[in-house]
Protein backbone atom coordinates (compact mmCIF):
# COMPACT_ATOMS: atom_id res chain seq x y z
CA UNK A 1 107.26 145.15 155.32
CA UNK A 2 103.72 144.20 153.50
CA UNK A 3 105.56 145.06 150.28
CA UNK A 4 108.60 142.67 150.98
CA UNK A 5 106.59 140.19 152.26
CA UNK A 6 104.55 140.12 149.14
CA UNK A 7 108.11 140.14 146.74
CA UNK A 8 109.32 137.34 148.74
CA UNK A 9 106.22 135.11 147.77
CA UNK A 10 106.07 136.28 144.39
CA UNK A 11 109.63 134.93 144.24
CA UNK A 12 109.16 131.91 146.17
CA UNK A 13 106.52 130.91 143.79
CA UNK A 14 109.70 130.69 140.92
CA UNK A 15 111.87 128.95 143.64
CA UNK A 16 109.18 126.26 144.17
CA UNK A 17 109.19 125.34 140.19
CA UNK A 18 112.88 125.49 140.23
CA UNK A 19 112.80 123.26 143.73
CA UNK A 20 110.42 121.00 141.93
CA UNK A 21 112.73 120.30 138.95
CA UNK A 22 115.80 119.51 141.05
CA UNK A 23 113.61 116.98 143.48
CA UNK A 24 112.08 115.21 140.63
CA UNK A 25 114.16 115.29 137.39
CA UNK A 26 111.42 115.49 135.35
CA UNK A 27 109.82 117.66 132.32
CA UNK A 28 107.33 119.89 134.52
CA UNK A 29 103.75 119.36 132.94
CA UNK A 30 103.25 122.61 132.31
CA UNK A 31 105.69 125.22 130.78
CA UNK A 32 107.35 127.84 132.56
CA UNK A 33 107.69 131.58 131.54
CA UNK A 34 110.67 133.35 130.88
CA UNK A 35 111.16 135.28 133.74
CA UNK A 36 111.39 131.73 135.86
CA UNK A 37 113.55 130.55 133.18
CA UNK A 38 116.27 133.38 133.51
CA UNK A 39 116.39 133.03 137.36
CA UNK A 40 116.88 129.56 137.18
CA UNK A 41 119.83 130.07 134.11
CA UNK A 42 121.03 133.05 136.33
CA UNK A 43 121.34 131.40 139.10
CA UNK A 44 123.14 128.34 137.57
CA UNK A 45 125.46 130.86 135.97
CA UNK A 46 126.79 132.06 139.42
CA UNK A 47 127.62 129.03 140.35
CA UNK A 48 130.73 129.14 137.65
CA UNK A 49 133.75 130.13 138.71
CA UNK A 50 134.26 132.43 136.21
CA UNK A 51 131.37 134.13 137.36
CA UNK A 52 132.72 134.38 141.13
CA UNK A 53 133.20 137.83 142.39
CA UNK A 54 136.20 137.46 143.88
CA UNK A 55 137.76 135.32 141.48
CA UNK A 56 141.24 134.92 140.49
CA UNK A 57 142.10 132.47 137.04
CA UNK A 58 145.90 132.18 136.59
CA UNK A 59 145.33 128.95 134.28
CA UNK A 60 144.95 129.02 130.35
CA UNK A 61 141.14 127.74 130.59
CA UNK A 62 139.11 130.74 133.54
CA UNK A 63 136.32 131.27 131.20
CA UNK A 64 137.51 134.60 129.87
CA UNK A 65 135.60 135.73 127.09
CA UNK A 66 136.25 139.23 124.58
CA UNK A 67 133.07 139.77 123.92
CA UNK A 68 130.30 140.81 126.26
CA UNK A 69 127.48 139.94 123.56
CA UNK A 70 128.93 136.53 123.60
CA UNK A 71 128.66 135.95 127.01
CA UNK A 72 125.45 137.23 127.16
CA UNK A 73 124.69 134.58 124.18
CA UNK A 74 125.22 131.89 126.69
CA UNK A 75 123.99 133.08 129.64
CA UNK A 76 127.91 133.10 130.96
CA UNK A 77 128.17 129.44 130.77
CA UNK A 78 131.81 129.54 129.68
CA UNK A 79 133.11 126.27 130.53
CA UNK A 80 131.20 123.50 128.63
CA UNK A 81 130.65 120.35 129.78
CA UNK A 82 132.31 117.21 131.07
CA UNK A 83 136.21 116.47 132.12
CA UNK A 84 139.16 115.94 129.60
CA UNK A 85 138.11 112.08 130.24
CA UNK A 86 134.67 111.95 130.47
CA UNK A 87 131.61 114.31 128.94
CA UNK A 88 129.31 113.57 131.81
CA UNK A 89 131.70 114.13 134.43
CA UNK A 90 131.38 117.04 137.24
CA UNK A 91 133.79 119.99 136.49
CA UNK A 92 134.84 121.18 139.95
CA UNK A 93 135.29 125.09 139.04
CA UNK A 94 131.89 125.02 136.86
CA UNK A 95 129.03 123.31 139.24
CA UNK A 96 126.48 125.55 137.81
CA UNK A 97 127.15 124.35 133.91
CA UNK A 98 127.43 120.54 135.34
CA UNK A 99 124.36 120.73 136.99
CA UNK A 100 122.75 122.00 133.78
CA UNK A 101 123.99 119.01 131.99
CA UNK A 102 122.93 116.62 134.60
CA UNK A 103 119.26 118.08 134.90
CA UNK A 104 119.29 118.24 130.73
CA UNK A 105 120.15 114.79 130.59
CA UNK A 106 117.27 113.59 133.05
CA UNK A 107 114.96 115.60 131.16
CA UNK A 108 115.71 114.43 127.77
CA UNK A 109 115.40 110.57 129.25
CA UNK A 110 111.68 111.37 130.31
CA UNK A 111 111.13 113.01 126.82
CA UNK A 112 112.24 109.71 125.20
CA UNK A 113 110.15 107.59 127.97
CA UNK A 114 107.17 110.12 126.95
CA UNK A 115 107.70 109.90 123.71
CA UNK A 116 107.44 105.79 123.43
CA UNK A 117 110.74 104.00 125.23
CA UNK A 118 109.17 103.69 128.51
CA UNK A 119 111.87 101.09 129.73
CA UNK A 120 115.44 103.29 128.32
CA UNK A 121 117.48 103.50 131.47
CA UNK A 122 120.23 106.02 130.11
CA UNK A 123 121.09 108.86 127.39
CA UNK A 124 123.38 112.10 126.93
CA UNK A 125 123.48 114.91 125.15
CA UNK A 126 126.41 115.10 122.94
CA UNK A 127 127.26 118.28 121.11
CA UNK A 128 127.48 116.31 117.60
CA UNK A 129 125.15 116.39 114.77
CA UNK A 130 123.69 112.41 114.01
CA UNK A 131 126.50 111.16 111.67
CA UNK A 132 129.49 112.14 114.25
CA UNK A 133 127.37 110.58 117.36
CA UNK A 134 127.08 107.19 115.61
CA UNK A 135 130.39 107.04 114.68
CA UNK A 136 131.13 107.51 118.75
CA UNK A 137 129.06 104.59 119.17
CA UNK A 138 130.87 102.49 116.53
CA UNK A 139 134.03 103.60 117.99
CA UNK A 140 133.21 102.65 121.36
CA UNK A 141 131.83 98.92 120.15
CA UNK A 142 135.64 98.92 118.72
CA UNK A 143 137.28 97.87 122.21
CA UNK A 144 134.87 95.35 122.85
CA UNK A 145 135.09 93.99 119.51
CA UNK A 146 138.09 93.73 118.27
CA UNK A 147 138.63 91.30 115.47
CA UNK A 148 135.53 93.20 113.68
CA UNK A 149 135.56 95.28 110.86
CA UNK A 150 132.17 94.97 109.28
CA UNK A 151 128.97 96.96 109.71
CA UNK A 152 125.68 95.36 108.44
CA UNK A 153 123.84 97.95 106.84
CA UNK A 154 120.40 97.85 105.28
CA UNK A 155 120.97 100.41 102.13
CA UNK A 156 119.23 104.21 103.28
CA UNK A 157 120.56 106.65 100.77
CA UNK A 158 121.66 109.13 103.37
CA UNK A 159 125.43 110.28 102.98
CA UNK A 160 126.35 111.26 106.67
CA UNK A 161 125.24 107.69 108.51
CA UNK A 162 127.41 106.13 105.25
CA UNK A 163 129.86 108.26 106.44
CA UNK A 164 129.93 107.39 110.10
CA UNK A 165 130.95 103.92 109.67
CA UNK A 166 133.94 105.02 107.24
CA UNK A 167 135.12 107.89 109.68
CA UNK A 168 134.61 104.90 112.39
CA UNK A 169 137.52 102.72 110.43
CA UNK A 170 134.53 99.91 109.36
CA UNK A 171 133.13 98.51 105.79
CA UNK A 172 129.81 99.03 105.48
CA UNK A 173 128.22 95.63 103.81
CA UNK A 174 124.84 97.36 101.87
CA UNK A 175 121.65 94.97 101.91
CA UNK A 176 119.68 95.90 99.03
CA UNK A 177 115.86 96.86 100.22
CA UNK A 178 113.07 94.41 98.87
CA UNK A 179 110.29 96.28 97.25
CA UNK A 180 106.81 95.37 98.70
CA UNK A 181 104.01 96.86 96.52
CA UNK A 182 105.26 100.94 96.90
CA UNK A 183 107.63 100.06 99.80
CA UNK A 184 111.09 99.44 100.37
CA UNK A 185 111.59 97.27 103.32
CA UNK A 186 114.61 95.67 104.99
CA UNK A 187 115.52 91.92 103.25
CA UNK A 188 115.57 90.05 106.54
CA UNK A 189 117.09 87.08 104.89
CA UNK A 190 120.02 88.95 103.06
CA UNK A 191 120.90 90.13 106.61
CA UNK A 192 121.36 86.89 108.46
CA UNK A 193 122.89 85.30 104.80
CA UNK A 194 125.58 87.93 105.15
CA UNK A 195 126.02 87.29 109.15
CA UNK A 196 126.58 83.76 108.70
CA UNK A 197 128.39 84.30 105.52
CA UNK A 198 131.06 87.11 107.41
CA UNK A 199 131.22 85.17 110.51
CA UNK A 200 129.36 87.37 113.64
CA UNK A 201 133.11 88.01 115.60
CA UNK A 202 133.92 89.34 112.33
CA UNK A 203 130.87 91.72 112.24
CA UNK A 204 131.13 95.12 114.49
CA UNK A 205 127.36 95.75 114.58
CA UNK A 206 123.99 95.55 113.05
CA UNK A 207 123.09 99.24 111.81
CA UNK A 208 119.34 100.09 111.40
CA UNK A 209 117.50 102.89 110.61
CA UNK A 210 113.98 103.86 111.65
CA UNK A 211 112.96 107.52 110.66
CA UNK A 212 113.40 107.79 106.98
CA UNK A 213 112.26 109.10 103.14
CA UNK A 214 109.27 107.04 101.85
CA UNK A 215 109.08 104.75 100.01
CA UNK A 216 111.39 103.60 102.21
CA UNK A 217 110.11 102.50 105.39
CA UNK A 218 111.45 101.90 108.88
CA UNK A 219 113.77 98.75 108.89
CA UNK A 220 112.22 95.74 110.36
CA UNK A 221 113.86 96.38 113.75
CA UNK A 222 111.84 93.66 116.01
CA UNK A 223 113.51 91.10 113.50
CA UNK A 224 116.86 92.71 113.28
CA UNK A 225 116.94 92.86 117.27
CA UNK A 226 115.98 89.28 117.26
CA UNK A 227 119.09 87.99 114.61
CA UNK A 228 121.23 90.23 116.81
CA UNK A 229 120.35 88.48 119.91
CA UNK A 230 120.61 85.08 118.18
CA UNK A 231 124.19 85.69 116.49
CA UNK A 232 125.59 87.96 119.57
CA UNK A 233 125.86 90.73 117.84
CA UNK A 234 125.34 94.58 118.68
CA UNK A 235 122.69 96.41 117.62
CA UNK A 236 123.04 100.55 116.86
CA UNK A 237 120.21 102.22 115.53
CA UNK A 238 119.94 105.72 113.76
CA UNK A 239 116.76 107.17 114.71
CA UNK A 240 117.54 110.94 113.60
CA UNK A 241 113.78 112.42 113.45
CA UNK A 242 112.15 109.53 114.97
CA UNK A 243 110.82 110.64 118.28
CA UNK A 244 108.13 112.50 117.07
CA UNK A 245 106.54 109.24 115.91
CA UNK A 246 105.06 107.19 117.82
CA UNK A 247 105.19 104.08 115.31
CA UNK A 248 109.28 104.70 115.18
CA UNK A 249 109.87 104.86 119.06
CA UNK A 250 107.91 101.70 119.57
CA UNK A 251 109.81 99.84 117.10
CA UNK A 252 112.84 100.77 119.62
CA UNK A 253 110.77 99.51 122.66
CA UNK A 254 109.48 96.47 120.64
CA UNK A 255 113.16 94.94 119.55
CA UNK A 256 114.34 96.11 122.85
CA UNK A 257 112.29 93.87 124.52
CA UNK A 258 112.43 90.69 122.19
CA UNK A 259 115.66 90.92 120.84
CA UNK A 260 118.93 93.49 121.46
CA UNK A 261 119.59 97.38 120.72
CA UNK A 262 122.48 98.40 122.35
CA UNK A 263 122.35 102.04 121.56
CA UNK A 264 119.85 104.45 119.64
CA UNK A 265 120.90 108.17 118.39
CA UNK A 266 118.28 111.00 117.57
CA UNK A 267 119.03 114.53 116.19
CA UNK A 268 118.12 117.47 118.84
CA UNK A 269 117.37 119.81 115.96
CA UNK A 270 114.93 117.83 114.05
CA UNK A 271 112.96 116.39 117.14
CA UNK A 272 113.11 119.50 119.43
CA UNK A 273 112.93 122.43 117.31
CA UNK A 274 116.81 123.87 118.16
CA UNK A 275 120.24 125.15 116.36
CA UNK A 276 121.59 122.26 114.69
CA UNK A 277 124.51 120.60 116.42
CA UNK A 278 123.56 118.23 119.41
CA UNK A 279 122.27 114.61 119.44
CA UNK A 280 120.90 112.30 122.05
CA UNK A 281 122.61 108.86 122.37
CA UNK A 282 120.34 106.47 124.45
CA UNK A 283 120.16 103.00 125.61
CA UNK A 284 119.09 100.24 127.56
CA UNK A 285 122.10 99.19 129.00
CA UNK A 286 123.50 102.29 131.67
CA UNK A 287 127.16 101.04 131.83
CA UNK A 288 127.16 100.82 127.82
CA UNK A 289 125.97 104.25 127.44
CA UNK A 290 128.17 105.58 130.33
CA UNK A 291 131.32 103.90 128.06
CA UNK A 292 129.98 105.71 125.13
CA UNK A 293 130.14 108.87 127.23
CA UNK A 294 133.36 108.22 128.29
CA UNK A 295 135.09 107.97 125.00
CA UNK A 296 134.18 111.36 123.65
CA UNK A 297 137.92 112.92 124.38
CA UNK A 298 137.96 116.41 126.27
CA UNK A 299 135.43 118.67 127.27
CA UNK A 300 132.42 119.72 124.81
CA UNK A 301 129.93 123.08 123.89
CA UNK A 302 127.14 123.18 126.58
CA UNK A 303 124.69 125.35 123.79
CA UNK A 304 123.18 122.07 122.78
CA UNK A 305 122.26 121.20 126.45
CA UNK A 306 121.56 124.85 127.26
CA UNK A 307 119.19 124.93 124.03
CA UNK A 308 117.11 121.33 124.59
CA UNK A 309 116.87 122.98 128.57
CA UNK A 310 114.88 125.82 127.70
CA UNK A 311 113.26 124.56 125.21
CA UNK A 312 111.63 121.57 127.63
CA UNK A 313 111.15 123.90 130.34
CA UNK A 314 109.24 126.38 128.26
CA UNK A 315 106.97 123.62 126.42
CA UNK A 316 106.88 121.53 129.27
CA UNK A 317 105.68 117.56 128.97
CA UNK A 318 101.88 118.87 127.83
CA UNK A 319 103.59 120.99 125.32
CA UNK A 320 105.83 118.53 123.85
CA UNK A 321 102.60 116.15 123.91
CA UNK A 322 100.55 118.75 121.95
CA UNK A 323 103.44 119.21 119.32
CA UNK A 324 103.61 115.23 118.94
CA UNK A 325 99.97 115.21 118.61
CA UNK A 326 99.80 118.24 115.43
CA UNK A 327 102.37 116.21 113.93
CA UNK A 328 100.22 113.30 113.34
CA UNK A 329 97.23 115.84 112.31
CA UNK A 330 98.83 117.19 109.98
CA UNK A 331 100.69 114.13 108.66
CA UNK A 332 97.09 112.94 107.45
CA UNK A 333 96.28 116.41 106.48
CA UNK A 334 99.17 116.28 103.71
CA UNK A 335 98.34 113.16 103.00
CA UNK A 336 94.99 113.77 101.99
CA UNK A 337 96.29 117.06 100.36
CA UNK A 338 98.62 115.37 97.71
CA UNK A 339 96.43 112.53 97.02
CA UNK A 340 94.01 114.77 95.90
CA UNK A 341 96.19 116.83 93.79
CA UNK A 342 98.37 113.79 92.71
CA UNK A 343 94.93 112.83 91.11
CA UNK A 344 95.05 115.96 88.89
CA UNK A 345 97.76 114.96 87.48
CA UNK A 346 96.93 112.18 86.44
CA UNK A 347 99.80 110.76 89.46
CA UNK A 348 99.22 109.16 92.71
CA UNK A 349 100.16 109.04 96.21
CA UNK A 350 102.76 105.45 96.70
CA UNK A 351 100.94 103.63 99.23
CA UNK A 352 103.81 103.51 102.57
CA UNK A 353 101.56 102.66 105.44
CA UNK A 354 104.62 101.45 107.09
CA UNK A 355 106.20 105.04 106.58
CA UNK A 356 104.45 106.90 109.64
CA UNK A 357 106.74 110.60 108.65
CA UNK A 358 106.76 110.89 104.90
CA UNK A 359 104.92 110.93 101.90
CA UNK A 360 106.06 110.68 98.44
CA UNK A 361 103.66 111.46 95.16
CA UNK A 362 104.94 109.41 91.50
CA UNK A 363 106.10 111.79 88.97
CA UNK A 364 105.25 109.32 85.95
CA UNK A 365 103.88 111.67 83.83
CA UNK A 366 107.35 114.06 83.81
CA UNK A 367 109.33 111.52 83.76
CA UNK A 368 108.11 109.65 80.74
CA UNK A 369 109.15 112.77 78.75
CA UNK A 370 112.62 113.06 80.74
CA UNK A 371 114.67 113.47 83.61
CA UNK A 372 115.31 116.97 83.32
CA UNK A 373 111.74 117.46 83.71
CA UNK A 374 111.68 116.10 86.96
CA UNK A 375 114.82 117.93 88.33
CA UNK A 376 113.25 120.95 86.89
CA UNK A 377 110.49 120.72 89.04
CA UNK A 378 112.76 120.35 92.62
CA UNK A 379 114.94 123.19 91.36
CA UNK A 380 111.77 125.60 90.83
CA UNK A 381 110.14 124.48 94.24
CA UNK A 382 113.50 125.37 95.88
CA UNK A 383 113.48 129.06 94.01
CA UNK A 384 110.27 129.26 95.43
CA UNK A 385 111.08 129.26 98.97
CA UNK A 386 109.68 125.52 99.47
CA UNK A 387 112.67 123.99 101.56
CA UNK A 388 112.79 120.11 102.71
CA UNK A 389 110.66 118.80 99.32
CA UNK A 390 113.06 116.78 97.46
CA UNK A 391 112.25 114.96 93.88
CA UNK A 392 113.94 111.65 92.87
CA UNK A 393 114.63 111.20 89.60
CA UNK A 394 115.26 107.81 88.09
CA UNK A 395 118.54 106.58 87.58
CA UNK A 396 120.98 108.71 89.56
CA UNK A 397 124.80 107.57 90.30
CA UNK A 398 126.26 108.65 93.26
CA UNK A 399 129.98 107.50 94.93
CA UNK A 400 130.05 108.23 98.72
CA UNK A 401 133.56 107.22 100.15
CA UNK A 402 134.63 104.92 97.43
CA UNK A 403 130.76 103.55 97.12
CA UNK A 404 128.73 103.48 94.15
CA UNK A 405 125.32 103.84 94.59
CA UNK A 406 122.72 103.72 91.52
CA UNK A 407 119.43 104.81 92.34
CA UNK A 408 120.96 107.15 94.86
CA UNK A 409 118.10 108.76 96.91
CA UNK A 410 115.60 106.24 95.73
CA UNK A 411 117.03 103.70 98.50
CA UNK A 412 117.21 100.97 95.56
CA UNK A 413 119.18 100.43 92.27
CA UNK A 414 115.69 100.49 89.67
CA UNK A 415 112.96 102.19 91.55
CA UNK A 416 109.95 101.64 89.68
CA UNK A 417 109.06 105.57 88.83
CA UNK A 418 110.14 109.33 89.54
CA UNK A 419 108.68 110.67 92.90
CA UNK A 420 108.71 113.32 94.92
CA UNK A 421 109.08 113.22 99.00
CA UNK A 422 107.85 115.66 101.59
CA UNK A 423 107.60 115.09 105.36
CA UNK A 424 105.19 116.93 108.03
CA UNK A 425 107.61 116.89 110.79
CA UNK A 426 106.93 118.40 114.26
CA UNK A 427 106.18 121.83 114.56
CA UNK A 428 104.66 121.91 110.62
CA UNK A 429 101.33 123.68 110.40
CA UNK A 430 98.01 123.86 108.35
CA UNK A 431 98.66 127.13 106.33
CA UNK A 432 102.45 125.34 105.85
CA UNK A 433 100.58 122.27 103.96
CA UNK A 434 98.17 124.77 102.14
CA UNK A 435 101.22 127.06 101.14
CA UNK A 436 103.29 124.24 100.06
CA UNK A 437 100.37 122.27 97.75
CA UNK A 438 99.51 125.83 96.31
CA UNK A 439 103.17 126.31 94.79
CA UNK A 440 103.53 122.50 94.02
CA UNK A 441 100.38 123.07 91.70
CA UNK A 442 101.41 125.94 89.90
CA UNK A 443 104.82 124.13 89.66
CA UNK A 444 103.78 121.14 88.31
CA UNK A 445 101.04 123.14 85.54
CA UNK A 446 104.54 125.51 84.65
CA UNK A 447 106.28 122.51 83.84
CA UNK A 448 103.32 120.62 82.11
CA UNK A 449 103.29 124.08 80.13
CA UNK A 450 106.58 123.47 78.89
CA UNK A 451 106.55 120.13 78.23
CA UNK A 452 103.70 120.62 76.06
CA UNK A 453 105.58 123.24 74.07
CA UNK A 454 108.95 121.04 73.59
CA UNK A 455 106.09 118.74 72.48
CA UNK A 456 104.36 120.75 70.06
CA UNK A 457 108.02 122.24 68.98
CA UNK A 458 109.30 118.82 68.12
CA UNK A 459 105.95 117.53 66.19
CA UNK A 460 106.19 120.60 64.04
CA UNK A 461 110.07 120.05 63.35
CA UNK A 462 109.54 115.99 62.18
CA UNK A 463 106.26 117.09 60.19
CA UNK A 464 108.70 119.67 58.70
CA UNK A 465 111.22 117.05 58.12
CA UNK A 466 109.00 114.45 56.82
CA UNK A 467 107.33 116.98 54.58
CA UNK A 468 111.00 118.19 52.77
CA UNK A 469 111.35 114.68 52.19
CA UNK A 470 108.22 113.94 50.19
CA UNK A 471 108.74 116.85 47.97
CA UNK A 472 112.55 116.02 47.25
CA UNK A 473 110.79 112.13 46.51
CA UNK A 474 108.31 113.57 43.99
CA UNK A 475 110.91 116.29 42.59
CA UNK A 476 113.01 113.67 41.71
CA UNK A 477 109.62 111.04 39.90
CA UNK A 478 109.28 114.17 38.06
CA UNK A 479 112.15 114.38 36.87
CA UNK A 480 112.43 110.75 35.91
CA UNK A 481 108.69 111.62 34.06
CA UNK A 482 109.84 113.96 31.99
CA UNK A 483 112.96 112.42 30.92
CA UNK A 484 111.03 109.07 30.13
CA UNK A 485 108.51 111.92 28.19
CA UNK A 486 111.44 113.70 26.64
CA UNK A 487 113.30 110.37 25.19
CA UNK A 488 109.85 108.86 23.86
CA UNK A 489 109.32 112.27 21.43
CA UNK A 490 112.75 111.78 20.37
């Protein structure tokens, strides 16, 4: 009996945390270890009907799976989320997998209150990568809008958000960025020019970005909300990797409060550290986000929910606070990093204080020779196992869904110079920056090697030239000496 008693408390203990969770809705402060989390997954799981022991499925959707590694892959949460009409509905013969949804939703919405956007009332999970989930949104705006069929959209040369308001059925209307010393920020005026211009029943939405490649900076999304709320127009923003900064989630809170967002999206993957695939769409409004819920059609994949679950409950709100907090570190870490070695180069670090997630370093010195130069230098860093660097080069032409865009990755048609971007996101560490500014070195002297040689190649080539013409030049005075000498003694 002393034995039993004692197993009983031990597995009370887990039943408390779990009991906790379910009363409160909230990220527990402090992580929990795997052996709670499986219970609490486990016990979810038997909850499905396909997981009843007596259970009898004569319909074409019972949760029947082949393979026994797959199930095991997903904890035997078969039957996704939501109802044929509605992704945050209850499914009546899968409790456990809508309760997992439910609790992953009201975790993720005291993330994002954590994280900056203390006053969001509403967000879901949607098993959708960035792109698809804003083109939800747009598609949702559609029935309340319906003589519109332009999106305002302050240029960010990123293909899939381009691509979301095509796949919506919308014309995107590009503002060019104004450059501000290194910086590309959001023309303000162009914006409400174009509003007044188009007519704001004409317009669908206002579509902002925050988290983004320097030198382009956030979008001026205090202002934006303001024109939005002046014109009556909706107000979407893409905010893929932008609640692991601080900076980005209070420009959310800020033009929530003076002006109008109706609906921001961030990426699971690049803010959470899981499997690509799922994106939170959030808001201040509950009935708006509860329509944008409501028009994904059918059911949908519970991994993204299942992933973003354990991850929170194994980091817990302390962990996720920690992560947030390295991230800054070790943004000024690479900062100081590749101003120092920009300076070797005889290069320098663009000055984006605005930018609070990326960096980006001028490549003037590679350029001035030639474009391949600086493409050279991305495509070595790449065969060197340094992923998520990109360099810009000057110039480049790019058509995205009928779209020209010159410039394309710079943001702007004539960026001043060459650059190349990196970004310390959230879970980067020290010996990552060391690694990466080690091979970036001996990249940069390999390619200052060869320049030097094309150099030194082509100098001996016109010397060569020039010299073959001097000596054809005097051959030929010769000549013309001693035929003048030759007719004279005759």
């Amino acid at each position: 009996p002393a034995y039993v008693r004692q197993g009983c408390e031990a597995r009370r203990s887990h039943e408390h945390l779990i009991r906790l969770l379910l009363e409160k809705g909230k990220c527990p402060e402090d992580g929990w270890d795997e052996s709670t989390l499986e219970l609490f997954l486990h016990e979810l799981a038997i909850m499905d009907s396909n997981n009843f022991l007596g259970n009898c499925g004569v319909g074409e959707r019972e949760g029947r799976v082949a393979s026994a590694l797959v199930a095991r892959r997903h904890y035997r949460f078969i039957h996704g989320i939501g109802r044929s009409g509605d992704i945050s509905a209850v499914q009546p013969k899968a409790a456990g997998s809508s309760l997992l949804n439910k609790i992953t939703n009201s975790l993720v919405l005291d993330i994002l209150k954590l994280a900056g956007v203390p006053t969001v009332t509403n967000c879901f999970v949607v098993p959708m990568a960035t792109g698809m989930s804003l083109t939800l949104c747009f598609l949702t705006l559609r029935h309340k809008r319906p003589k519109a069929k332009y999106i305002i959209w302050p240029r960010i040369d990123q293909k899939s958000c381009f691509k979301s308001m095509i796949t919506a059925g919308f014309e995107p209307v590009v503002i060019e960025n104004v450059l501000e010393g290194d910086e590309l920020r959001t023309d303000l005026k162009a914006v409400e020019s174009k509003v007044q211009e188009l007519g704001p029943d004409s317009i669908l939405c206002v579509h902002s970005t925050t988290s983004c490649f320097a030198p382009r900076v956030p979008d001026r999304v205090e202002e934006l909300a303001v024109i939005c709320a002046n014109y009556g127009i909706p107000h979407i923003v893409n905010n893929a990797y932008g609640v692991q900064s601080s900076k980005c989630m209070h420009l959310i809170q800020q033009g929530a409060r003076v002006g109008r967002i109706d609906a921001f999206v961030q990426s699971l993957d690049k803010n959470f550290m899981v499997p690509v695939g799922g994106a939170i769409i959030a808001g201040f409004n509950d009935s708006f986000i509860q329509e944008i819920s409501k028009m994904y059609p059918g059911r949908a994949s519970a991994s993204p929910s299942l992933d973003v679950l354990i991850t929170l409950l194994s980091l817990g709100s302390n962990g996720y606070k920690k992560l947030l907090k390295e991230r800054k570190e070790m943004f000024l870490y690479l900062s100081s990093q590749l101003e120092k070695l920009s300076e070797c180069y005889n290069e320098r670090l663009l000055c984006t204080p605005h930018n609070p997630i990326s960096l980006a370093m001028t490549l003037k010195t590679l350029s001035e020779h030639q474009d391949r130069s600086v493409t050279q230098l991305g495509s070595m860093l790449f065969t060197r196992q340094v992923s998520g660097a990109r360099v810009v080069p000057l110039g480049s032409v790019k058509a995205v869904s009928g779209h020209t865009f010159r410039g394309f990755m710079a943001h702007t048609n004539n960026y001043p110079c060459a650059y190349l971007n990196a970004a310390p996101a959230v879970g980067m560490k020290t010996q990552d920056v060391d690694l990466f500014v080690k091979r970036l070195d001996k990249c940069l002297k390999t390619v200052r090697k060869e320049q030097n040689k094309e150099s030194n190649a082509s100098a001996v080539e016109n010397y060569n030239k020039t010299e073959d013409v001097d000596i054809e030049e005097m051959a030929l005075k010769l000549d013309n000496v001693l035929l003048d000498t030759s007719q004279n003694s005759s």
